[in-house]
Protein backbone atom coordinates (compact mmCIF):
# COMPACT_ATOMS: atom_id res chain seq x y z
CA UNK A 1 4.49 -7.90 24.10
CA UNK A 2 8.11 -8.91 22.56
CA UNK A 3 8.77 -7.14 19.66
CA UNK A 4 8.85 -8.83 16.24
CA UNK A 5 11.98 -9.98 15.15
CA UNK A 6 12.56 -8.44 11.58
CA UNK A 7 16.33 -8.21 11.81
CA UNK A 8 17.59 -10.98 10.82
CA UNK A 9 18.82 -10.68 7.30
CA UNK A 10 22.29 -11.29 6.91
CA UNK A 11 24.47 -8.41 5.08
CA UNK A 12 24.51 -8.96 1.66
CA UNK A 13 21.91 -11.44 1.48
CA UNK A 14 19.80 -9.56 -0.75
CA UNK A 15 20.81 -6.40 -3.09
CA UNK A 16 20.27 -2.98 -1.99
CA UNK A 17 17.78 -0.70 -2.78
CA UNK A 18 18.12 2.78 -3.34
CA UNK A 19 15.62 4.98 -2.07
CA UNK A 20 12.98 6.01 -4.59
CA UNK A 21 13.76 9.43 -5.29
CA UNK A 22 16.96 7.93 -6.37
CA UNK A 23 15.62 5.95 -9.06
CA UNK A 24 12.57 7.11 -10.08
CA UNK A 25 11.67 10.62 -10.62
CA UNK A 26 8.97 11.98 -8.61
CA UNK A 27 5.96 13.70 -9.88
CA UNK A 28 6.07 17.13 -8.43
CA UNK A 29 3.55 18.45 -6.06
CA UNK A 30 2.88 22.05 -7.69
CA UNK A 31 0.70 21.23 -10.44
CA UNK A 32 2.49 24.60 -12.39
CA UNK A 33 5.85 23.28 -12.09
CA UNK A 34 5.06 20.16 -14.34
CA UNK A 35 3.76 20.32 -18.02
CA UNK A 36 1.37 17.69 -17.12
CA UNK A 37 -1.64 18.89 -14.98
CA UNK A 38 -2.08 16.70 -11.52
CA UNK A 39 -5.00 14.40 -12.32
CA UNK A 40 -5.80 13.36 -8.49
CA UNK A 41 -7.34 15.97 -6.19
CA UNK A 42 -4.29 16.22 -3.56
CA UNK A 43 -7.15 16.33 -0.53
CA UNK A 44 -8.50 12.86 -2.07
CA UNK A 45 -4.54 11.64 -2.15
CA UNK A 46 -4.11 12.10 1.41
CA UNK A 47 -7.30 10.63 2.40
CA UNK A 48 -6.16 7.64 -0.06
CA UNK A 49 -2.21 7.55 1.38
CA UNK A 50 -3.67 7.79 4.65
CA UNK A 51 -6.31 4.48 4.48
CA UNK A 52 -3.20 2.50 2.74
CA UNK A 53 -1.80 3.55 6.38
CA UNK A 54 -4.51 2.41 8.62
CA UNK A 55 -4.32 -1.18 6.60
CA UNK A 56 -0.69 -1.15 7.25
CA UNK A 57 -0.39 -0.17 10.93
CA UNK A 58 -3.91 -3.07 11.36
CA UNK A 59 -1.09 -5.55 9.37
CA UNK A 60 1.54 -4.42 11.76
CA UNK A 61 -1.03 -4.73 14.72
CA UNK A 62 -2.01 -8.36 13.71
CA UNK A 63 1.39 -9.37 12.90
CA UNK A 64 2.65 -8.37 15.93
CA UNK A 65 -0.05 -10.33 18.05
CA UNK A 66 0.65 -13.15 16.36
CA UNK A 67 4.11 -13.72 16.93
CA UNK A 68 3.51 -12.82 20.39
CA UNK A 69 1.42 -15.48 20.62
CA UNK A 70 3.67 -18.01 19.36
CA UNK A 71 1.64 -18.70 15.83
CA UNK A 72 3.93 -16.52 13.33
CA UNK A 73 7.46 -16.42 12.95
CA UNK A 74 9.08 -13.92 10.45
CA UNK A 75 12.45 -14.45 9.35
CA UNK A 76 13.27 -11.01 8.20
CA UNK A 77 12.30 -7.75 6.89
CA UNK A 78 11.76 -9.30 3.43
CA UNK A 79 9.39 -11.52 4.79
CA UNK A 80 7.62 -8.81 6.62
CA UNK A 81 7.40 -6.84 3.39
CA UNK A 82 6.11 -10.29 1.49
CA UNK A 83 3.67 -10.39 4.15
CA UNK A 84 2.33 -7.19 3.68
CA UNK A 85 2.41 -6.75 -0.26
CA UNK A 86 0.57 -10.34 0.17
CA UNK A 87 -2.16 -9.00 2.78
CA UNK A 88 -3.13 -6.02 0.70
CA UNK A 89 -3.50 -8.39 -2.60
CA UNK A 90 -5.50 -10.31 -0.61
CA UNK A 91 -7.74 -7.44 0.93
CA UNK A 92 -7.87 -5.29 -2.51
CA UNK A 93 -8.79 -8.39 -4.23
CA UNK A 94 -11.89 -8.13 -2.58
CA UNK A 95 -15.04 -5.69 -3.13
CA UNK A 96 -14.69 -5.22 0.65
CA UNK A 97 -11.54 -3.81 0.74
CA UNK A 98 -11.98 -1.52 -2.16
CA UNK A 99 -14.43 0.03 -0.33
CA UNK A 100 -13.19 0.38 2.47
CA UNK A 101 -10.94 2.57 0.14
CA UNK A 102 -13.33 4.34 -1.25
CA UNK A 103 -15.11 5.23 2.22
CA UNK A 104 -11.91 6.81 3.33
CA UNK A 105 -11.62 8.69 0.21
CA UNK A 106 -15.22 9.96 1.02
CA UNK A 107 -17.43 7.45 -1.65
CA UNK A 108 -20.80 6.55 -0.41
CA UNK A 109 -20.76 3.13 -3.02
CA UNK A 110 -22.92 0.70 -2.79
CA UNK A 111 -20.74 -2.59 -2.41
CA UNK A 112 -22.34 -4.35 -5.36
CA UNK A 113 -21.18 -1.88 -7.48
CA UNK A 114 -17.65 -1.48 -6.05
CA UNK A 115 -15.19 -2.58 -9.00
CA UNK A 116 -12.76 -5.06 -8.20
CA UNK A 117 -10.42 -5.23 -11.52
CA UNK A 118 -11.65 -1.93 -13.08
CA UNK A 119 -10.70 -1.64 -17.11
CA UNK A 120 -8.39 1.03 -18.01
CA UNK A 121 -8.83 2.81 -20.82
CA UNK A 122 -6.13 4.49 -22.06
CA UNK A 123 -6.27 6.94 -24.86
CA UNK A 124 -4.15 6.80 -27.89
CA UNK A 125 -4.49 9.23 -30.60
CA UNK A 126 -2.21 9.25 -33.58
């Protein structure tokens, strides 16, 4: 299978990005080291980072089949990353997908009560 041709940005086309620890500060991963306590279990995180994975290597996977089969062309990595942030919109949008999420995480939920666009409630006390 030929490989997908994501290369093909030309330098300077689009700005560059700086890594994320250089631009935004990362929460720490010692709960003590932070005045803020760690609000996600850090065994549920890794079953959640590694789901958000799986969807992305299946994306890669499909992608891939695709252009070997003559259907998809991709331009460059922008349009890869387009792709992607596109395809998990699309599959998050869904109850579907967010349980698929929530079966990796370990949640046994029924999907007609899987939330698709959950409130938040945030707290503000003055």
């Amino acid at each position: 299978m030929p490989p997908v041709p994501l290369d093909r940005v030309e330098p300077g086309q689009y700005p560059q990005r700086h890594h994320m620890t250089d631009s935004v500060p990362q929460m720490p991963s010692d709960p003590t080291a932070s005045p803020f306590k760690l609000v996600v279990d850090p065994s549920l995180r890794a079953k959640l980072h590694r789901a958000v994975m799986e969807l992305l290597d299946n994306h890669d996977q499909e992608l891939a089949k695709h252009v070997a089969d003559g259907f998809l062309e991709l331009e460059s990595c922008k349009e890869y990353v387009e792709l992607f942030a596109r395809y998990l919109r699309d599959t998050m949008s869904t109850r579907e997908g967010v349980a698929y999420l929530l079966h990796s995480c370990g949640f046994d939920v029924p999907l007609e009560l899987v939330e698709t666009n959950p409130q938040t409630r945030w707290r503000v006390s003055r």
